[in-house]
Protein backbone atom coordinates (compact mmCIF):
# COMPACT_ATOMS: atom_id res chain seq x y z
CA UNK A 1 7.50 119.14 -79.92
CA UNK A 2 8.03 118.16 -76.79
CA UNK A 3 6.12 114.71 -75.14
CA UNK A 4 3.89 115.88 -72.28
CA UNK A 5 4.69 114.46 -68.87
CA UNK A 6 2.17 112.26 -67.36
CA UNK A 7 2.38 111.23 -63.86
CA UNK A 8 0.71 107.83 -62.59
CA UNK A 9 -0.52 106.81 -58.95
CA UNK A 10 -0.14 102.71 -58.49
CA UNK A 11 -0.31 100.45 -55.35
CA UNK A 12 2.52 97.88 -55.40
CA UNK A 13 2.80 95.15 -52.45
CA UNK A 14 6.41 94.96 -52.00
CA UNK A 15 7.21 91.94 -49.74
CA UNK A 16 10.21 92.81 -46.84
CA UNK A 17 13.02 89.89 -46.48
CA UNK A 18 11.61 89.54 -42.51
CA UNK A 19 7.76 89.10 -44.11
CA UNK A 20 8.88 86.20 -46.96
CA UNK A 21 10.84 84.63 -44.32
CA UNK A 22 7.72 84.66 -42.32
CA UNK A 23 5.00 83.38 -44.87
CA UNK A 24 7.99 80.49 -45.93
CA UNK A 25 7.69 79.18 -42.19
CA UNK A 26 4.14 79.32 -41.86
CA UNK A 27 3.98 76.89 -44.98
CA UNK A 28 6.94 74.60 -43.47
CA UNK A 29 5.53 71.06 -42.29
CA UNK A 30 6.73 70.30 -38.58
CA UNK A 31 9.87 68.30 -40.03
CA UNK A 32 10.81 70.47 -42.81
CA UNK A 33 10.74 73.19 -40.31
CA UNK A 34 12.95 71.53 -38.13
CA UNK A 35 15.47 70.91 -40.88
CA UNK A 36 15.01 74.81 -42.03
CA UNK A 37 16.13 75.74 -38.49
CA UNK A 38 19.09 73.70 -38.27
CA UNK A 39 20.45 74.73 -41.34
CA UNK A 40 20.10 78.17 -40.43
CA UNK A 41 21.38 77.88 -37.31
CA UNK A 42 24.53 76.37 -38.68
CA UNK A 43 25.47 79.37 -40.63
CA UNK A 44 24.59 81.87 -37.63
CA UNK A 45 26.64 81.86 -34.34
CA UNK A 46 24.18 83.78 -32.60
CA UNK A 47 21.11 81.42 -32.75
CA UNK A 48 21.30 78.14 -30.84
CA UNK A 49 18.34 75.56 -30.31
CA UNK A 50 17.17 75.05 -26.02
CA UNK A 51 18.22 71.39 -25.71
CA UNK A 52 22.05 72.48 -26.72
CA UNK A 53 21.91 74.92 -23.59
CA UNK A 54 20.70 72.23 -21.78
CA UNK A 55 23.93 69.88 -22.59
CA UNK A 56 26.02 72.52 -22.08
CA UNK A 57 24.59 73.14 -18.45
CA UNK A 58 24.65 69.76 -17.95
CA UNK A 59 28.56 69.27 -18.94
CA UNK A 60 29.13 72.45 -16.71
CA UNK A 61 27.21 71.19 -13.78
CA UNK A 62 29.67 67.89 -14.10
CA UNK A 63 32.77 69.49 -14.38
CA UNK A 64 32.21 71.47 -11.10
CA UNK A 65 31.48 68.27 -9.24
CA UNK A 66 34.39 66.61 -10.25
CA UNK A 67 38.41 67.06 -9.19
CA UNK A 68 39.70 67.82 -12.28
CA UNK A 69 40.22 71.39 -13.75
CA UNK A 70 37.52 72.73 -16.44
CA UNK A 71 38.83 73.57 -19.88
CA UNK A 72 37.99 77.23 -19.25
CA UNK A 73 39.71 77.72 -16.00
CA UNK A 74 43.06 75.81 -17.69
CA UNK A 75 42.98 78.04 -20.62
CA UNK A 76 42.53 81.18 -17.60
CA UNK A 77 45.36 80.08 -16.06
CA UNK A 78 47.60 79.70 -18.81
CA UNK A 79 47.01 82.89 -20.88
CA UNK A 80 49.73 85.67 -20.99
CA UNK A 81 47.33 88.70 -19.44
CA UNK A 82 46.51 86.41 -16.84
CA UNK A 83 42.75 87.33 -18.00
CA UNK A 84 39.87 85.25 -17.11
CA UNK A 85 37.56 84.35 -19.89
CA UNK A 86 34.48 86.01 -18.60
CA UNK A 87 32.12 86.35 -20.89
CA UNK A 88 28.89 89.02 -20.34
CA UNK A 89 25.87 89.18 -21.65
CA UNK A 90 27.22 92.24 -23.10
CA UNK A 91 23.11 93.67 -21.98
CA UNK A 92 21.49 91.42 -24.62
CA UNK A 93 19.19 88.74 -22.88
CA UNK A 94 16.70 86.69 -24.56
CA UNK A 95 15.54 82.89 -23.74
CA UNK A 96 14.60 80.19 -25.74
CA UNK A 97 11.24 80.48 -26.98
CA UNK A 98 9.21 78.18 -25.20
CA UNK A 99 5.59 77.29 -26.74
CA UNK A 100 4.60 75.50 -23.49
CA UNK A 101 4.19 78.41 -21.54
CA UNK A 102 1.06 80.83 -20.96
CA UNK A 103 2.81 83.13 -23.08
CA UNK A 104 1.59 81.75 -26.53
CA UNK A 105 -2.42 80.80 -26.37
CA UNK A 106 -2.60 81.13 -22.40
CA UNK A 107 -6.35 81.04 -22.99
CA UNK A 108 -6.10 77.63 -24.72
CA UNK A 109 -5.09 75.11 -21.52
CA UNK A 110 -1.74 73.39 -21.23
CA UNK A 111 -0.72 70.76 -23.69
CA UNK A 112 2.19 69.34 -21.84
CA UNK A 113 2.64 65.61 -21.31
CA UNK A 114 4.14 63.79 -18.69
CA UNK A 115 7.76 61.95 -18.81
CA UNK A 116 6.00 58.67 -18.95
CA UNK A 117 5.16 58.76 -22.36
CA UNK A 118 8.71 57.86 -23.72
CA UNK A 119 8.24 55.58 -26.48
CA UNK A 120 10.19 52.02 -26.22
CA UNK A 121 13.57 51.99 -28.38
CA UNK A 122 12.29 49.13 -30.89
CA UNK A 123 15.79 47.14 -32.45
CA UNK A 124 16.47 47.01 -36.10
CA UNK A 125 14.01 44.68 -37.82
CA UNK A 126 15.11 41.77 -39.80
CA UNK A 127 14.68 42.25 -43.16
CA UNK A 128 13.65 39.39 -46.06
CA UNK A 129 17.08 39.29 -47.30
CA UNK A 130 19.10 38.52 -43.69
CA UNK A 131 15.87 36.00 -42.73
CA UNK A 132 16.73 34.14 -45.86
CA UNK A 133 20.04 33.91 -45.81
CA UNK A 134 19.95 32.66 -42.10
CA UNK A 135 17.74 29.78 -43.39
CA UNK A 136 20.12 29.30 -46.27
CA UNK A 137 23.25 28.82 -43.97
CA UNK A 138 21.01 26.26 -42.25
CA UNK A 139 20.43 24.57 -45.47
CA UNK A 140 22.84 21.77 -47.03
CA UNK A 141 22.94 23.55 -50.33
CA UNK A 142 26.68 22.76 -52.18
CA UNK A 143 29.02 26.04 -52.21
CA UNK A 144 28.10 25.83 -55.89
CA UNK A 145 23.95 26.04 -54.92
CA UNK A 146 24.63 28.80 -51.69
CA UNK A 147 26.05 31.27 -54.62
CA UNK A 148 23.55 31.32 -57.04
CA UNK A 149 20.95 31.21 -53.77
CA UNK A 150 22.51 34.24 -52.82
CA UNK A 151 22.18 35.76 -55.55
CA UNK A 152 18.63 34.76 -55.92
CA UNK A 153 17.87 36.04 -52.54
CA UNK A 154 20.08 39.91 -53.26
CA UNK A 155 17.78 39.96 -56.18
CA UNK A 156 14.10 39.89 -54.72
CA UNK A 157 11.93 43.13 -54.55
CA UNK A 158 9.86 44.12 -51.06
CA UNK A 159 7.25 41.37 -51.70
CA UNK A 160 9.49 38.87 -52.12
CA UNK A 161 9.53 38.09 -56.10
CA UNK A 162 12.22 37.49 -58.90
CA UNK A 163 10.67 40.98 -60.67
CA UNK A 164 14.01 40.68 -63.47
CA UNK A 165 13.56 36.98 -63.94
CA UNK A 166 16.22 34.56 -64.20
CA UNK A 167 18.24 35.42 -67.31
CA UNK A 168 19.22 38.34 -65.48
CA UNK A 169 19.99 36.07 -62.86
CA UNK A 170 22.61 34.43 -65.01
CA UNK A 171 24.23 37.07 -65.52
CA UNK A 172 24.87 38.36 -62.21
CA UNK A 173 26.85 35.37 -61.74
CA UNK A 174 30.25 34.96 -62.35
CA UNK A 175 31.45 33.84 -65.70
CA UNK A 176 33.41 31.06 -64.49
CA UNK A 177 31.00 29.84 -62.95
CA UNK A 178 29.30 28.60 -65.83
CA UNK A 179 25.75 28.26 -64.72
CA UNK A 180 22.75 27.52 -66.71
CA UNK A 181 18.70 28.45 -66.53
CA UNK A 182 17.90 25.45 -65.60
CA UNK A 183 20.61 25.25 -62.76
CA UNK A 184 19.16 28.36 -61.31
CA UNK A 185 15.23 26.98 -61.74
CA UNK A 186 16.31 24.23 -59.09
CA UNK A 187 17.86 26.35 -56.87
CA UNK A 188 14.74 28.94 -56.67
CA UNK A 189 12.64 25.90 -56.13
CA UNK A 190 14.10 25.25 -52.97
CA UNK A 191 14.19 28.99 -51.67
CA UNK A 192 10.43 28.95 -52.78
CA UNK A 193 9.93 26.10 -49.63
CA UNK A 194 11.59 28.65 -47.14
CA UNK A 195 9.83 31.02 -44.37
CA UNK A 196 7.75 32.92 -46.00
CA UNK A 197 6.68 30.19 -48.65
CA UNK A 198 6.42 31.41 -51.88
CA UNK A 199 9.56 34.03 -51.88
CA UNK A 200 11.23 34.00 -55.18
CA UNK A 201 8.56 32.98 -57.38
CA UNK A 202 7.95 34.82 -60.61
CA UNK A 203 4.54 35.92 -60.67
CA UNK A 204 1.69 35.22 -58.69
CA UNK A 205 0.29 32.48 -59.78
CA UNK A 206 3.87 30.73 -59.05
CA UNK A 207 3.61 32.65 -55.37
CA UNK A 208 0.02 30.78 -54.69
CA UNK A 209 0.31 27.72 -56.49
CA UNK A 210 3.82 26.80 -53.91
CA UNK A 211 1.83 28.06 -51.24
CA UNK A 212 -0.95 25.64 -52.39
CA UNK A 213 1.42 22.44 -52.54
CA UNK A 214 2.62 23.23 -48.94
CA UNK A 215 -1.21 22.13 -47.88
CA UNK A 216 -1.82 18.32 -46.70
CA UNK A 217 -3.23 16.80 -50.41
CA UNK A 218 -6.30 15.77 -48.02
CA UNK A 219 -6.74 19.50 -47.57
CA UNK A 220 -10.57 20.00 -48.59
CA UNK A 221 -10.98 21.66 -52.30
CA UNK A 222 -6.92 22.12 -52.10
CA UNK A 223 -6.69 20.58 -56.21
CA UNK A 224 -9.72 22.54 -56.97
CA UNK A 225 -7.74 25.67 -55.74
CA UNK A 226 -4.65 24.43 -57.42
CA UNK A 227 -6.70 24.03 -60.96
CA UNK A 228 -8.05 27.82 -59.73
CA UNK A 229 -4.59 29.20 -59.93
CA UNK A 230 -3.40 27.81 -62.93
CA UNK A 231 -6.31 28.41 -65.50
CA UNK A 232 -8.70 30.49 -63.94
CA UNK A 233 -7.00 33.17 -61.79
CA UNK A 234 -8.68 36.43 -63.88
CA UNK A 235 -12.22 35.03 -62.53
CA UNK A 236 -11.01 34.97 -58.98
CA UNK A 237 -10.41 38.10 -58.98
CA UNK A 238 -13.80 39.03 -60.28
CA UNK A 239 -15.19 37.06 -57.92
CA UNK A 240 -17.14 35.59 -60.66
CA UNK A 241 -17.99 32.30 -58.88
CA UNK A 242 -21.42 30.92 -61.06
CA UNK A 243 -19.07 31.35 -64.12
CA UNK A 244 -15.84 29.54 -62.16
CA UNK A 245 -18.08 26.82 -61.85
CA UNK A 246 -19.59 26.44 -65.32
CA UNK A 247 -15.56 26.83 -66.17
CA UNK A 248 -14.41 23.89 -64.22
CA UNK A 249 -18.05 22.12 -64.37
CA UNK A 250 -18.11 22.00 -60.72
CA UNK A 251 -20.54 22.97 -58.02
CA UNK A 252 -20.51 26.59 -56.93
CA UNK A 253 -19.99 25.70 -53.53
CA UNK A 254 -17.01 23.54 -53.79
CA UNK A 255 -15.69 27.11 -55.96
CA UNK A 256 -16.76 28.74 -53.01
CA UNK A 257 -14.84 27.27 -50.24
CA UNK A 258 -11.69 26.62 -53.04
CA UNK A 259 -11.60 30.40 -52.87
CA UNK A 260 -11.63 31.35 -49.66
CA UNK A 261 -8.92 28.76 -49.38
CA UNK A 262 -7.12 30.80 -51.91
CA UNK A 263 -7.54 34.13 -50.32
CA UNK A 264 -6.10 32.92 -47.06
CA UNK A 265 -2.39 32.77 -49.47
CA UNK A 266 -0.19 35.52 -49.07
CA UNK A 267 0.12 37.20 -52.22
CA UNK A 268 2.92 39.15 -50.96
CA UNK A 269 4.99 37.06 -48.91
CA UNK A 270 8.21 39.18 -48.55
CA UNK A 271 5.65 42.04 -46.90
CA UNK A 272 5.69 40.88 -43.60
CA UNK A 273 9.23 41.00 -43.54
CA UNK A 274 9.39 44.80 -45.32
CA UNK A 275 12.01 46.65 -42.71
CA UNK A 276 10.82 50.17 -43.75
CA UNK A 277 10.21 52.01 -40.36
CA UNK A 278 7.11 53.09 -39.82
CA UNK A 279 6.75 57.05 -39.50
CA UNK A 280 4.16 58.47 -36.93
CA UNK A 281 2.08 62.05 -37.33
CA UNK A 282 3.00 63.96 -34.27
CA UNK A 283 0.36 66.62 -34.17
CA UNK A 284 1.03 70.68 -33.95
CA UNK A 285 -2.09 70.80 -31.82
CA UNK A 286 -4.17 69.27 -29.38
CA UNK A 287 -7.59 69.15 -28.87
CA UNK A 288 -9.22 68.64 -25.22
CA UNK A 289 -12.23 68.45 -24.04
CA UNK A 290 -12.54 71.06 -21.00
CA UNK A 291 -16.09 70.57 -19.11
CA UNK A 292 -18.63 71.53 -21.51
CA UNK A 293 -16.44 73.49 -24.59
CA UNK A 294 -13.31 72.54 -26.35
CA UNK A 295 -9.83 73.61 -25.46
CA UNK A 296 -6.78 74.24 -28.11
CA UNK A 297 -3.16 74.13 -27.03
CA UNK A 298 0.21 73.64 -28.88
CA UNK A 299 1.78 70.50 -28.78
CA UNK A 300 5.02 72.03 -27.14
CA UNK A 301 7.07 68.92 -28.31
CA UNK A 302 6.31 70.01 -32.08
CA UNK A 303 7.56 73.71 -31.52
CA UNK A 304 11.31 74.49 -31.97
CA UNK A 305 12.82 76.28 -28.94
CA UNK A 306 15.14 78.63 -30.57
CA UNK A 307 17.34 81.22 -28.36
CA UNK A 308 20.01 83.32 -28.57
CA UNK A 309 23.34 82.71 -28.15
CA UNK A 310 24.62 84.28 -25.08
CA UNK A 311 28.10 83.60 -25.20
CA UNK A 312 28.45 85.30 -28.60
CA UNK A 313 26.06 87.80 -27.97
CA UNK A 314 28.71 89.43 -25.04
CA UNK A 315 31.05 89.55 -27.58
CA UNK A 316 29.03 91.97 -29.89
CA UNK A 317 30.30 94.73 -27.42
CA UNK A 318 34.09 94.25 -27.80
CA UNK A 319 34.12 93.54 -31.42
CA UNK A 320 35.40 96.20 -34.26
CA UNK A 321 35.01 97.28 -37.77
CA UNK A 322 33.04 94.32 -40.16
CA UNK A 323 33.76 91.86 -37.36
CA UNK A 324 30.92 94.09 -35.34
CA UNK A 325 28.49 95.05 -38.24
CA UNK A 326 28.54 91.30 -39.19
CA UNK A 327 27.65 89.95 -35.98
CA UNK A 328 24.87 92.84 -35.54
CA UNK A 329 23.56 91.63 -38.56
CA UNK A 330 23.62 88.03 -37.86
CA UNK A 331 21.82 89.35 -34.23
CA UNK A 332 19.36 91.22 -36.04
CA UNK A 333 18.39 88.12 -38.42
CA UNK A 334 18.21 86.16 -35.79
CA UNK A 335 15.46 88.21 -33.57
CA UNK A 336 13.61 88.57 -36.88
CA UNK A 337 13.59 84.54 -36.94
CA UNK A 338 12.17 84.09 -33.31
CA UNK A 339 9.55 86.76 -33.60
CA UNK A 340 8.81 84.80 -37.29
CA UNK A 341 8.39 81.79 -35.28
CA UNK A 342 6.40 82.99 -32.42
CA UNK A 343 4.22 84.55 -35.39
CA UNK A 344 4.09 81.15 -36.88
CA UNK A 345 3.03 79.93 -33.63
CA UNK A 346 0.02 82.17 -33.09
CA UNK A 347 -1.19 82.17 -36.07
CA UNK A 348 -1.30 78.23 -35.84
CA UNK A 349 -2.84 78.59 -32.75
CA UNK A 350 -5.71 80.91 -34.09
CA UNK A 351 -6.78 79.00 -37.04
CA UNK A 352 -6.99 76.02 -35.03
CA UNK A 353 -9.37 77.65 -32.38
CA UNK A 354 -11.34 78.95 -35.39
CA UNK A 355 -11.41 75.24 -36.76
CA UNK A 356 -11.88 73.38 -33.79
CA UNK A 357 -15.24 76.58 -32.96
CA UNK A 358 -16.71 75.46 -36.42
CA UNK A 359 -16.56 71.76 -36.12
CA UNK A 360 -17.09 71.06 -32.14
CA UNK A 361 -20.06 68.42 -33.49
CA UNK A 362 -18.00 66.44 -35.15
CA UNK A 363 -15.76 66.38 -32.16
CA UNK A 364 -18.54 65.77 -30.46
CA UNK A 365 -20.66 63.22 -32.27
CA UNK A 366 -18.64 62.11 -35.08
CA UNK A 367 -17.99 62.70 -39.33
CA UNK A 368 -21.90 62.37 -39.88
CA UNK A 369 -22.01 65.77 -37.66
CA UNK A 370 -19.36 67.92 -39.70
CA UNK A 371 -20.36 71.19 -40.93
CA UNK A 372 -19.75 72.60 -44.32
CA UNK A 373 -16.38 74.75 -44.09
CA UNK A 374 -14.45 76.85 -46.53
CA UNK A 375 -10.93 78.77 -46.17
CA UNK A 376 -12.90 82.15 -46.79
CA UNK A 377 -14.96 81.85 -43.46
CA UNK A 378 -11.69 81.08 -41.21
CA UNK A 379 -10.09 83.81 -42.45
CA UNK A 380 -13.37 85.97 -41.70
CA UNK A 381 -12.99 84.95 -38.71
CA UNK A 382 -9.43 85.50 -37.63
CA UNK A 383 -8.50 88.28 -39.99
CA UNK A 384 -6.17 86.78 -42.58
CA UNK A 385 -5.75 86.05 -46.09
CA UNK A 386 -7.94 82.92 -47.45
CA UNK A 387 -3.93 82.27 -48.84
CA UNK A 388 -2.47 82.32 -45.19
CA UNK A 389 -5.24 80.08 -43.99
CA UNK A 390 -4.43 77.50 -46.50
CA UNK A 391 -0.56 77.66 -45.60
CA UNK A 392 -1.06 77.06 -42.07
CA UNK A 393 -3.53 74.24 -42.71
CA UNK A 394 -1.18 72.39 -44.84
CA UNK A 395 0.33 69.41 -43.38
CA UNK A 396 -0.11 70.62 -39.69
CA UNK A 397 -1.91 67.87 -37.55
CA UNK A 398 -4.59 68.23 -34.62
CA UNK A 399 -4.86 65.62 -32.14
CA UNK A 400 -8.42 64.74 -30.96
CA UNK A 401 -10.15 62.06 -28.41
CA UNK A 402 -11.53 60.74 -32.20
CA UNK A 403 -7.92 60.96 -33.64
CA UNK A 404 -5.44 62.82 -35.53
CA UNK A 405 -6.31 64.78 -38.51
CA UNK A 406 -4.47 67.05 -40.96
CA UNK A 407 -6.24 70.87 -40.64
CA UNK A 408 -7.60 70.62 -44.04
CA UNK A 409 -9.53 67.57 -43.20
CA UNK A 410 -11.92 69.96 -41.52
CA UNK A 411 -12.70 71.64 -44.39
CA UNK A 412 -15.74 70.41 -47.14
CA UNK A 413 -18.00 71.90 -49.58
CA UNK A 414 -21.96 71.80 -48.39
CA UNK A 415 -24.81 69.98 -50.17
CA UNK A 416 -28.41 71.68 -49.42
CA UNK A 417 -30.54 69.93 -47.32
CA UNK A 418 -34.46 70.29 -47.50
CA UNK A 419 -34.68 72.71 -44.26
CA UNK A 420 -32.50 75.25 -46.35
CA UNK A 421 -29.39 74.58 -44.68
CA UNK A 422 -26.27 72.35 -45.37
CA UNK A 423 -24.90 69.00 -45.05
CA UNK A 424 -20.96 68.57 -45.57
CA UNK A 425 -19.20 66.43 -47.93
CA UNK A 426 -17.87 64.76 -44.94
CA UNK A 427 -21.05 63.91 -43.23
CA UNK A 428 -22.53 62.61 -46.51
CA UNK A 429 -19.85 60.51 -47.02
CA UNK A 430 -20.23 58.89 -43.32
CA UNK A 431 -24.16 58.63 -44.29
CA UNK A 432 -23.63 56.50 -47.14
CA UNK A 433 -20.57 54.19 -45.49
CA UNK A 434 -23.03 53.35 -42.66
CA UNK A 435 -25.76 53.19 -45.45
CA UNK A 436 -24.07 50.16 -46.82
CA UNK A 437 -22.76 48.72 -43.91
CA UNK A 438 -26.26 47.78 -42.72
CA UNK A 439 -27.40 46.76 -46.08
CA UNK A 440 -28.62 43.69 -46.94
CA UNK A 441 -25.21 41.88 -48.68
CA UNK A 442 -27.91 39.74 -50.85
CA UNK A 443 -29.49 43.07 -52.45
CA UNK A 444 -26.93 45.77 -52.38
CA UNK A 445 -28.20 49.23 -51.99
CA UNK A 446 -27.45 50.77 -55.41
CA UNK A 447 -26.73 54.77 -56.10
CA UNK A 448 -30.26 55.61 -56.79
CA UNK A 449 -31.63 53.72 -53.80
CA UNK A 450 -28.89 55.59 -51.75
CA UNK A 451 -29.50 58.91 -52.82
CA UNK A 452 -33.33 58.52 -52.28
CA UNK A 453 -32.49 57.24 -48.56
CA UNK A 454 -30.20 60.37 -48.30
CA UNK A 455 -33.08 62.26 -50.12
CA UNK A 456 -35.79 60.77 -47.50
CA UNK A 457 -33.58 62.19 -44.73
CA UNK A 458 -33.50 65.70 -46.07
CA UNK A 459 -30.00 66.00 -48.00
CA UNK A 460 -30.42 67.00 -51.57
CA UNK A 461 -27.73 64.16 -53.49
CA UNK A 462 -28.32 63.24 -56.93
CA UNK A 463 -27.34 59.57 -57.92
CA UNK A 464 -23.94 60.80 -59.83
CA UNK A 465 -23.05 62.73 -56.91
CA UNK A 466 -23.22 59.44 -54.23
CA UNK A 467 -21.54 58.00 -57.33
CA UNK A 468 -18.41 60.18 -56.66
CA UNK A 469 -18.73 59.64 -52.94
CA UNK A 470 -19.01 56.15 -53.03
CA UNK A 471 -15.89 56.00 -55.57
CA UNK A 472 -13.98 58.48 -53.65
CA UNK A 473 -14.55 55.94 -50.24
CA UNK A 474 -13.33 53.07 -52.79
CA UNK A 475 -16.35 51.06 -51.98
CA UNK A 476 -17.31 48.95 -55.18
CA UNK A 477 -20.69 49.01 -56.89
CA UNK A 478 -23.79 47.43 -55.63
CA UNK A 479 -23.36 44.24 -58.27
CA UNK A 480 -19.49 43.87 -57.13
CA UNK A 481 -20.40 43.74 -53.75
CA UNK A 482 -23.47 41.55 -53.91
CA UNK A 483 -20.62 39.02 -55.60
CA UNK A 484 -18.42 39.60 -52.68
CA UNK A 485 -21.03 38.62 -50.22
């Protein structure tokens, strides 16, 4: 017998080469996408980026002004047809996309910037090792004593301490050398006396006690601090001062004004001289204020001006066989690209609009005015995908009078308040910051007495919720901070 044939209707989402290529850029950071780009551009002729046209108009421009012959009109002259090279646009003509323009968000205002904000070229900073070592040449250390210094110095992490300790030291140096530990011990002694004092020491109770010996001995509490740092360091850091005391059976104010003379040591000495560049946020978006509402605009300097190539575009026309289909393809991949990016664009555009509608009173007032917000009610809003919403709010950056946020900042779960609406994570959090920044530092608001407060002003917050909050801000309990004080 025969099976019966059964027939099935299903819905399958089957996602087009053009539409991944689109949702990948959408998710692409501002540098990332900038590297994407390049790359692709490298493997396809037909896409070039706006500031190349620009050189290339530029070198043109200078080889007409000056008496010598161009490249092109030497390689005219000496070709066998006696053809010029004169390249059409072959009827393809597209420009660079450029995000400035009224074209993208023409609604939104202008977000261009004039040329005075070029930032200052800053030189190289010095880093620990070089400011050592220029000290050390200074220094009337034996050949003998400048080689095992510079290998102390090579050897010292970012804050400026002997992390592998001095057997490995000793053997980093040459054999013949014939070097011992205690050989090595002298020679970090010294380095420990150069700018910043206390580089090369081992831990940090070595890094504050050096520090500590560079004082005048008249120094007020300066051996109090000293017997601090080598027996009682663990209660310093607790800020335990009643039991410091009781420790060194001392009064607590003499403990008292020993540690603050402790805390103004550099724990980290080799910091200051940490030659990592810093990296700045450049936002994707601005946000203005325009009379009474809120503009949105694209920061034109964080949008990729892609174009086609003209030169090979002509050349489409005359070409043959696979040489043509290749280069229609490459043309065809690269119009999908710039209408992926002008997508990309948009859509960045939109959600920030929607963003910037829901949370003009924090813009306005502050964090203790930010409304609840969830992906689902932007995407209401604008049509998408709660999915699409959370790609384009990931690691994009709007600039505000109040600063620069990432997109997702902007978003927060609601606690109820007592007239039945909401109060944002946010806003709470600002509410209990400024709580305890007016408290009284000699009885410390603690979590119940906060939530009441928050409770008395018509937000809903248990005490294991401003719990979270508080730890979240990485603002200690009330009895830490009633020690701190």
């Amino acid at each position: 017998m025969k099976p019966a044939l059964q027939f099935r209707l299903h819905q399958q989402l089957t996602l087009t080469p053009q539409l991944q290529q689109a949702i990948r850029l959408l998710q692409l950071s501002q540098l990332e996408l900038e590297a994407e780009l390049r790359q692709i551009a490298e493997s396809n002729p037909l896409l070039e980026f706006a500031e190349e046209v620009e050189d290339e108009e530029a070198i043109e421009d200078a080889a007409a002004e000056s008496d010598y012959p161009s490249v092109e009109a030497v390689a005219a002259t000496g070709s066998d047809d006696g053809e010029a090279s004169d390249w059409s646009d072959g009827g393809v003509a597209e420009t660079p996309i450029d995000f400035s323009s009224s074209s993208v968000g023409s609604n939104s205002g202008s977000g261009t910037r004039g040329d005075e904000d070029f930032e200052p070229q800053n030189a190289v900073p010095e880093t620990l090792q070089q400011h050592l070592l220029w000290q050390l040449n200074l220094a009337s250390f034996t050949p003998r004593q400048h080689l095992i210094a510079t290998v102390l110095i090579d050897a010292l992490n970012p804050a400026g301490y002997l992390a592998e300790g001095l057997e490995a030291i000793l053997a980093a140096l040459p054999a013949d050398l014939d070097a011992s530990i205690a050989e090595i011990e002298g020679v970090r002694r010294c380095l420990q006396g150069f700018d910043p004092a206390g580089v090369a020491s081992l831990d940090l109770r070595d890094c504050l006690r050096v520090q500590l010996e560079q004082f005048d001995p008249d120094t007020p509490q300066r051996d109090l601090a000293l017997r601090i740092v080598d027996t009682e360091l663990e209660l310093l850091a607790r800020n335990d001062i009643a039991r410091l005391a009781r420790r060194l059976r001392t009064d607590e104010n003499d403990v008292a004004d020993a540690a603050v003379l402790i805390r103004s040591l550099d724990p980290r000495p080799g910091a200051a001289l940490d030659a990592t560049p810093v990296e700045y946020v450049a936002p994707d978006v601005y946000a203005l204020r325009d009379g009474t509402r809120w503009r949105v605009s694209l920061n034109p300097d964080a949008q990729p001006r892609l174009g086609l190539n003209q030169h090979y575009c002509g050349l489409i026309a005359q070409a043959r066989g696979e040489d043509a289909s290749w280069m229609r393809g490459q043309l065809q991949e690269a119009r999908w690209l710039i209408k992926s990016l002008e997508s990309r664009a948009e859509t960045l555009l939109k959600v920030a609009e929607a963003i910037v509608r829901r949370q003009s009173a924090f813009l306005d007032y502050g964090p203790e005015a930010m409304h609840p917000l969830v992906l689902r009610e932007v995407a209401e809003e604008v049509g998408m995908h709660e999915s699409t919403i959370s790609r384009v709010t990931t690691r994009k950056y709007l600039h505000t009078p109040r600063g620069t946020f990432e997109l997702k900042y902007f978003f927060s779960s609601g606690v109820s308040t007592e007239d039945g609406g909401s109060a944002s994570a946010t806003a709470i959090q600002a509410m209990l910051r400024k709580l305890i920044e007016a408290e009284d530092v000699r009885k410390p608001l603690s979590d119940l007495a906060i939530a009441e407060e928050l409770q008395r002003k018509g937000i809903q917050v248990a005490r294991r919720t401003v719990a979270k909050y508080r730890e979240g801000l990485r603002i200690p309990t009330s009895s830490e901070r009633q020690r701190a004080g």
